[in-house]
Protein backbone atom coordinates (compact mmCIF):
# COMPACT_ATOMS: atom_id res chain seq x y z
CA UNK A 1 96.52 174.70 87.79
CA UNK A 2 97.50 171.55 85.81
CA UNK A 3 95.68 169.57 88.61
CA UNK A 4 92.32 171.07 88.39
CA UNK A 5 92.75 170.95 84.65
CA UNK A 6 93.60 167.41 84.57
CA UNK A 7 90.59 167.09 86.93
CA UNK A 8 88.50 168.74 85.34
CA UNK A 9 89.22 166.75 82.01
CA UNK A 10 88.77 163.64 84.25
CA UNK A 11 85.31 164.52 84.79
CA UNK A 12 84.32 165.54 81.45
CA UNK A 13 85.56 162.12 80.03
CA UNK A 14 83.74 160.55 82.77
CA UNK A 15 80.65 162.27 81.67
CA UNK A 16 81.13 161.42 78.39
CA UNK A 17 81.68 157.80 79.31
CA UNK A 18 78.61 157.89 81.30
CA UNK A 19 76.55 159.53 78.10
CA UNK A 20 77.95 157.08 75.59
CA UNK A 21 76.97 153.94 77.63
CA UNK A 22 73.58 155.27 78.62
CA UNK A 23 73.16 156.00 74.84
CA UNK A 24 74.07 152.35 73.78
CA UNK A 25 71.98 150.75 76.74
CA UNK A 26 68.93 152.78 75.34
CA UNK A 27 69.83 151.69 71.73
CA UNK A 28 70.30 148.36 72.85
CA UNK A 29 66.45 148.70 74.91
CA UNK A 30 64.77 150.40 72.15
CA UNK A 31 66.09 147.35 69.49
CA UNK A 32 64.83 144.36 71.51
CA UNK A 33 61.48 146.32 72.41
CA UNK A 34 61.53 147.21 68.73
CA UNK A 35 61.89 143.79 67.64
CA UNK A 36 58.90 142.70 69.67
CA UNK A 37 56.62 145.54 68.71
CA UNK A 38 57.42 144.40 65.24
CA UNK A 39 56.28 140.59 65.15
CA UNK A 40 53.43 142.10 67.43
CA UNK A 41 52.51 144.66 64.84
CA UNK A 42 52.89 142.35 61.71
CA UNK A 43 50.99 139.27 63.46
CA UNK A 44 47.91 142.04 64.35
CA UNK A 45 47.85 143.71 60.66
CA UNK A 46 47.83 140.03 58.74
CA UNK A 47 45.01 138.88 61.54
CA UNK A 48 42.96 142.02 60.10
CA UNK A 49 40.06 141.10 58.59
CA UNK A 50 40.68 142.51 54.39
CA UNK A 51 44.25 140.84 55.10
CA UNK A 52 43.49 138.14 56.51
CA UNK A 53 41.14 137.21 53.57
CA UNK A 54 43.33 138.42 51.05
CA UNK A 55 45.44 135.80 48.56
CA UNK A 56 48.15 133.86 50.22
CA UNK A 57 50.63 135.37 47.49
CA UNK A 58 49.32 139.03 48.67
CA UNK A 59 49.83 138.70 52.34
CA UNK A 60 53.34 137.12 51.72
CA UNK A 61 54.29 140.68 50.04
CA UNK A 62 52.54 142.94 52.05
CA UNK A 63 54.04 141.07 55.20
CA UNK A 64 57.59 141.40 53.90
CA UNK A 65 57.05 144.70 52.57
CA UNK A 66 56.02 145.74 55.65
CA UNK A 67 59.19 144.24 58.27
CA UNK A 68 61.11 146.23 55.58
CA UNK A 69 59.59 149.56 56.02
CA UNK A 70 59.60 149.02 60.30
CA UNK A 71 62.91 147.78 60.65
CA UNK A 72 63.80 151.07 58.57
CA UNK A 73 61.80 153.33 61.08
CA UNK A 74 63.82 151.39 63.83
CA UNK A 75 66.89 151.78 62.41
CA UNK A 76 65.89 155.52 62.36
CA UNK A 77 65.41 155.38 65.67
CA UNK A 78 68.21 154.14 66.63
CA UNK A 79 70.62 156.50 64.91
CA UNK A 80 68.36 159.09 66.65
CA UNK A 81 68.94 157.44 70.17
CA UNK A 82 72.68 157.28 69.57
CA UNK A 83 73.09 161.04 69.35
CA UNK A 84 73.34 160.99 65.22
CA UNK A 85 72.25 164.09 63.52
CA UNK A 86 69.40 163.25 61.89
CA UNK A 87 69.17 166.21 59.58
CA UNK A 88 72.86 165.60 58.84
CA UNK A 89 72.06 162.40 57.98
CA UNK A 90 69.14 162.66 55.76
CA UNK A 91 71.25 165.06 53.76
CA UNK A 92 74.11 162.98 53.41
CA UNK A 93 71.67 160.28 52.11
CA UNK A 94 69.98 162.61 49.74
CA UNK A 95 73.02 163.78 48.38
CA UNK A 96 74.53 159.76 48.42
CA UNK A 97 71.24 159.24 46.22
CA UNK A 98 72.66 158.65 42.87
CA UNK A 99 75.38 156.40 44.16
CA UNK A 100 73.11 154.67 46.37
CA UNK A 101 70.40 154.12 43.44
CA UNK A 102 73.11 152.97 41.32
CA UNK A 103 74.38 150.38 44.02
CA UNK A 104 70.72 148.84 45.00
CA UNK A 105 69.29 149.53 41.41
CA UNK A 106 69.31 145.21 41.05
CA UNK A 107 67.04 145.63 44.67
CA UNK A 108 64.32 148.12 43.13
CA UNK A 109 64.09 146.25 39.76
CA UNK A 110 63.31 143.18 42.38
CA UNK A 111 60.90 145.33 44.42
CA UNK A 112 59.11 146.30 40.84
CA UNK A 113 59.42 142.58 40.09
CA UNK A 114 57.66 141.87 43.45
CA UNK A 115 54.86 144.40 42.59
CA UNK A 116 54.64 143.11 38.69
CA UNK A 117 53.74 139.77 40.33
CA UNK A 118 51.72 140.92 42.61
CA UNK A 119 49.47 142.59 40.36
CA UNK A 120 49.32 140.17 37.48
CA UNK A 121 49.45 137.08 39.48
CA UNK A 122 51.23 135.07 36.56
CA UNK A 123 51.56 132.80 39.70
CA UNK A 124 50.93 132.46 43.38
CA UNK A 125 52.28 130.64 46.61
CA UNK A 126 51.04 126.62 46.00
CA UNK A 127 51.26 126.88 42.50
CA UNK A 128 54.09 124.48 40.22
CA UNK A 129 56.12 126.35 38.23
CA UNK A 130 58.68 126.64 35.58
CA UNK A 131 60.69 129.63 34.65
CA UNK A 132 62.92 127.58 31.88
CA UNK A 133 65.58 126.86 34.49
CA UNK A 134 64.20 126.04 37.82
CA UNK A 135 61.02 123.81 38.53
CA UNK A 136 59.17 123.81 41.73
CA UNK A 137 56.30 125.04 44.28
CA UNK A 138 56.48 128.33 44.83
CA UNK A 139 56.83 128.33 48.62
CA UNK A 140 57.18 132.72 49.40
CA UNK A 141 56.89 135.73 47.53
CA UNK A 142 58.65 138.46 49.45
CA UNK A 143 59.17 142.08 48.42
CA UNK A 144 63.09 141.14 46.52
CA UNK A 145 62.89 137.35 45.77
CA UNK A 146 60.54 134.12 45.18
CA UNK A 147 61.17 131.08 46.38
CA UNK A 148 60.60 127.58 45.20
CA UNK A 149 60.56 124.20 46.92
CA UNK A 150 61.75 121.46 43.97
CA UNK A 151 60.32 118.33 44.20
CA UNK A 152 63.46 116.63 45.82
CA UNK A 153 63.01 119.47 48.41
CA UNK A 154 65.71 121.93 47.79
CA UNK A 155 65.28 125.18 48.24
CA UNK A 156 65.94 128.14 45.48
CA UNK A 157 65.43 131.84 45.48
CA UNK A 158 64.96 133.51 42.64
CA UNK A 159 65.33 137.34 42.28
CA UNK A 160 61.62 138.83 41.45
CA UNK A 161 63.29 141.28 38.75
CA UNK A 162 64.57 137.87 36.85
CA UNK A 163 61.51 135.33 36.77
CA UNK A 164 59.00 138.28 36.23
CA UNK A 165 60.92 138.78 33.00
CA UNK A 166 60.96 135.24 32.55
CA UNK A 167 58.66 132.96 30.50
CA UNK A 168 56.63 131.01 32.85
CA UNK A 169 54.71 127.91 32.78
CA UNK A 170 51.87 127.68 35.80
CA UNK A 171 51.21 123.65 35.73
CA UNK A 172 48.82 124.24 38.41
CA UNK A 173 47.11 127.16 37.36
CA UNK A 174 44.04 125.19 36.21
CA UNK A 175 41.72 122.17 38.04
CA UNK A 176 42.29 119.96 35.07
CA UNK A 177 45.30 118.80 33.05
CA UNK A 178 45.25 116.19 30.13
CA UNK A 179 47.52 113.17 30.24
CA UNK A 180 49.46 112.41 27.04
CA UNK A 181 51.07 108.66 26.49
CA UNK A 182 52.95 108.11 23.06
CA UNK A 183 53.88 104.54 23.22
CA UNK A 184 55.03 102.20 19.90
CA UNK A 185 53.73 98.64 19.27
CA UNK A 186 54.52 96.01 16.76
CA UNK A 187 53.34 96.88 12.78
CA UNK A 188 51.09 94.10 12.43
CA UNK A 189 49.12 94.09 15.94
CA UNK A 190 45.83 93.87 15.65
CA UNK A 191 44.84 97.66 16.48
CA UNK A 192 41.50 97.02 16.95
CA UNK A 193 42.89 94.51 20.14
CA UNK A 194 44.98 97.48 20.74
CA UNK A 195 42.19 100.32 21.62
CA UNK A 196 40.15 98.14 23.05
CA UNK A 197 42.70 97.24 25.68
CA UNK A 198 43.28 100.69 26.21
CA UNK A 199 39.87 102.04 26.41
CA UNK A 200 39.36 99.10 28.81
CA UNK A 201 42.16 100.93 31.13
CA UNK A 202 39.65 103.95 30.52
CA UNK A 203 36.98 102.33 32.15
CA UNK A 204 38.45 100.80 35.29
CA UNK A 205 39.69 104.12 36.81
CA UNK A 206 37.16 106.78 38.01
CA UNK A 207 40.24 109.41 38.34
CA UNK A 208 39.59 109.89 34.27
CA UNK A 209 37.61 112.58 33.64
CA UNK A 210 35.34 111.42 30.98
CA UNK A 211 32.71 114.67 31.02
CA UNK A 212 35.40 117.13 29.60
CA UNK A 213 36.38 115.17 26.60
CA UNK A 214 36.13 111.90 25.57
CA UNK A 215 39.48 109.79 26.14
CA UNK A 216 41.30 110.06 22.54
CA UNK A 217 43.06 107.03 20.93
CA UNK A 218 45.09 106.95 17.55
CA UNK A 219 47.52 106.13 15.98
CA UNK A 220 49.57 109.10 15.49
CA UNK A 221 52.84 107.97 13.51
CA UNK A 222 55.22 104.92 12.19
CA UNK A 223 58.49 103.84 11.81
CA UNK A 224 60.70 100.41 10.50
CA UNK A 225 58.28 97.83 12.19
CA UNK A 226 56.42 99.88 14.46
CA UNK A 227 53.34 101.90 15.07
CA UNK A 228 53.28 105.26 17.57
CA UNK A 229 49.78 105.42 19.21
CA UNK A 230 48.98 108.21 21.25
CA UNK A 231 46.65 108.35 24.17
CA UNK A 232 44.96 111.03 25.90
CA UNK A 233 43.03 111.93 28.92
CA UNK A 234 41.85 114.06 31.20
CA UNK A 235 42.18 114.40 35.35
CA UNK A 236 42.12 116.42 38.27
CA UNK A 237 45.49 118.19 38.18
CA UNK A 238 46.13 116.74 42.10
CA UNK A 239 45.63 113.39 39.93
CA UNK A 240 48.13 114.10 37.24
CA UNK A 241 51.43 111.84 38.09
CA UNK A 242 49.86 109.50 40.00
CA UNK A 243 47.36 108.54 37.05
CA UNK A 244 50.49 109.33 34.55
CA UNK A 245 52.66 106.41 36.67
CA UNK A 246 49.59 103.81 37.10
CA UNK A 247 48.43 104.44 33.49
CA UNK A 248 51.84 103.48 32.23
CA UNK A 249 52.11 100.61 34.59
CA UNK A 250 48.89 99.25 33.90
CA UNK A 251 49.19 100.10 30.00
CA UNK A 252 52.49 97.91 29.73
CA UNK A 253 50.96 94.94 32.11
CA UNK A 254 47.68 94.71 29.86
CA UNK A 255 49.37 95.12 26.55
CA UNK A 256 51.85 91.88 27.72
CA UNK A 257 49.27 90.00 29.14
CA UNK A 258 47.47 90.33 26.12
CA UNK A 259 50.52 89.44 23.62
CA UNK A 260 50.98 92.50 22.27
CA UNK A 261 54.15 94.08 22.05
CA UNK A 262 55.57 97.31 22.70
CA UNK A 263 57.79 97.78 19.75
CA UNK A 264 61.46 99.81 20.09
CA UNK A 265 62.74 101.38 16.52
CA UNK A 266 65.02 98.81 14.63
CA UNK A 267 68.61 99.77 12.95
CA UNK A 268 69.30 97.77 10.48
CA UNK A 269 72.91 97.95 9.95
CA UNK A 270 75.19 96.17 7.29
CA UNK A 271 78.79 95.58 7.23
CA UNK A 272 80.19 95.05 3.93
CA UNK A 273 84.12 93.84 3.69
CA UNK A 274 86.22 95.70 1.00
């Protein structure tokens, strides 16, 4: 009797052995052929003609969005593979809801971040940025965070729910940008020397963009033994530092070579002994 019952057990735990590793060896099929039918899926929908057409910062959403939403179905499947009860399951996560809300509540203010930007476009992948804190190129927009490429090439990622909250300023957003120079010289150079130095600079490079508005020169301010003049143009905005750096360059060469000097406040200061 205890024989055939301990034989009998044997067999049943041998079954079950059997069952449990032909469950995982599915699970384990269905994930890699999963995986594939993924990246095949996504690469096919964002080859699709309205996708494929769409703004960068639009298919870098809708692709992450949608690796979200089939790695979920996946997952899914995968519980259903391994013998899970899936109505057991479903009800444990509807009841869970609340506490599960609570937990990811930072994730769906970053999903409705993602969306916010989506729809308003207060900036898109290529364009310069500034949230107040972080500068850079905004590299991905993904359904939870953004992420910018500085200009020393670091990376940062920035949680969608906090920058679409956040005051932004788009330096690419438009094809032109002006170019302002504040720069001090001596309080008796001869200003008319002065602009027509500068306004020779003006001339000599074709990156100035003379047709929006004409270059402006004044003098915009003084101090002890100095004047402030201010100069202005406009460029391309894929011309903006590189005419900001030669225009300073070549402003400080032509203002030496002409004798004119570029003044620095003076602080008088006066020691008297008691």
């Amino acid at each position: 009797m205890l024989d055939e019952a301990l034989s009998r057990l044997g067999e049943l735990a041998s079954e079950y052995a059997v069952s449990i590793v032909t469950r995982l060896v599915g699970a384990i099929i269905v994930y890699i052929i999963g995986r594939q039918i993924i990246k095949i899926l996504r690469k096919w929908l964002m080859h699709l003609d309205r996708l494929k057409n769409s703004h960068p910062t639009a298919q870098s959403f809708i692709s992450s969005l949608l690796s979200f939403l089939l790695n979920f179905v996946l997952i899914l499947t995968i519980a259903s593979i391994l013998g899970l009860p899936m109505t057991s399951l479903l009800t444990l996560l509807g009841s869970a809801g609340l506490t599960v809300g609570l937990a990811l509540q930072g994730g769906f203010s970053n999903f409705a971040g993602g969306v916010i930007i989506l729809m308003f476009k207060p900036f898109s992948i290529g364009d310069f940025i500034d949230d107040g804190t972080n500068q850079g190129t905004v590299k991905e927009i993904s359904i939870f965070y953004t992420t910018l490429i500085t200009p020393d090439n670091r990376r940062i990622v920035i949680p969608n729910s906090t920058i679409s909250n956040a005051t932004i300023i788009n330096a690419t957003a438009e094809a032109t940008r002006r170019i302002d120079i504040n720069f001090n010289v001596a309080q008796d150079s001869d200003l008319d020397v002065v602009f027509s130095l500068l306004k020779g600079c003006i001339s000599e490079d074709e990156r100035i963009l003379t047709d929006i508005s004409e270059p402006f020169v004044a003098v915009v301010g003084y101090g002890a033994g100095y004047l402030t003049i201010e100069y202005r143009v406009w460029c391309k905005r894929e011309h903006f530092l590189s005419l900001k750096f030669d225009l300073l360059r070549k402003i400080s060469e032509t203002l030496a070579a002409n004798g004119i000097v570029i003044a620095r406040p003076v602080l008088d200061v006066t020691v008297k002994n008691n």
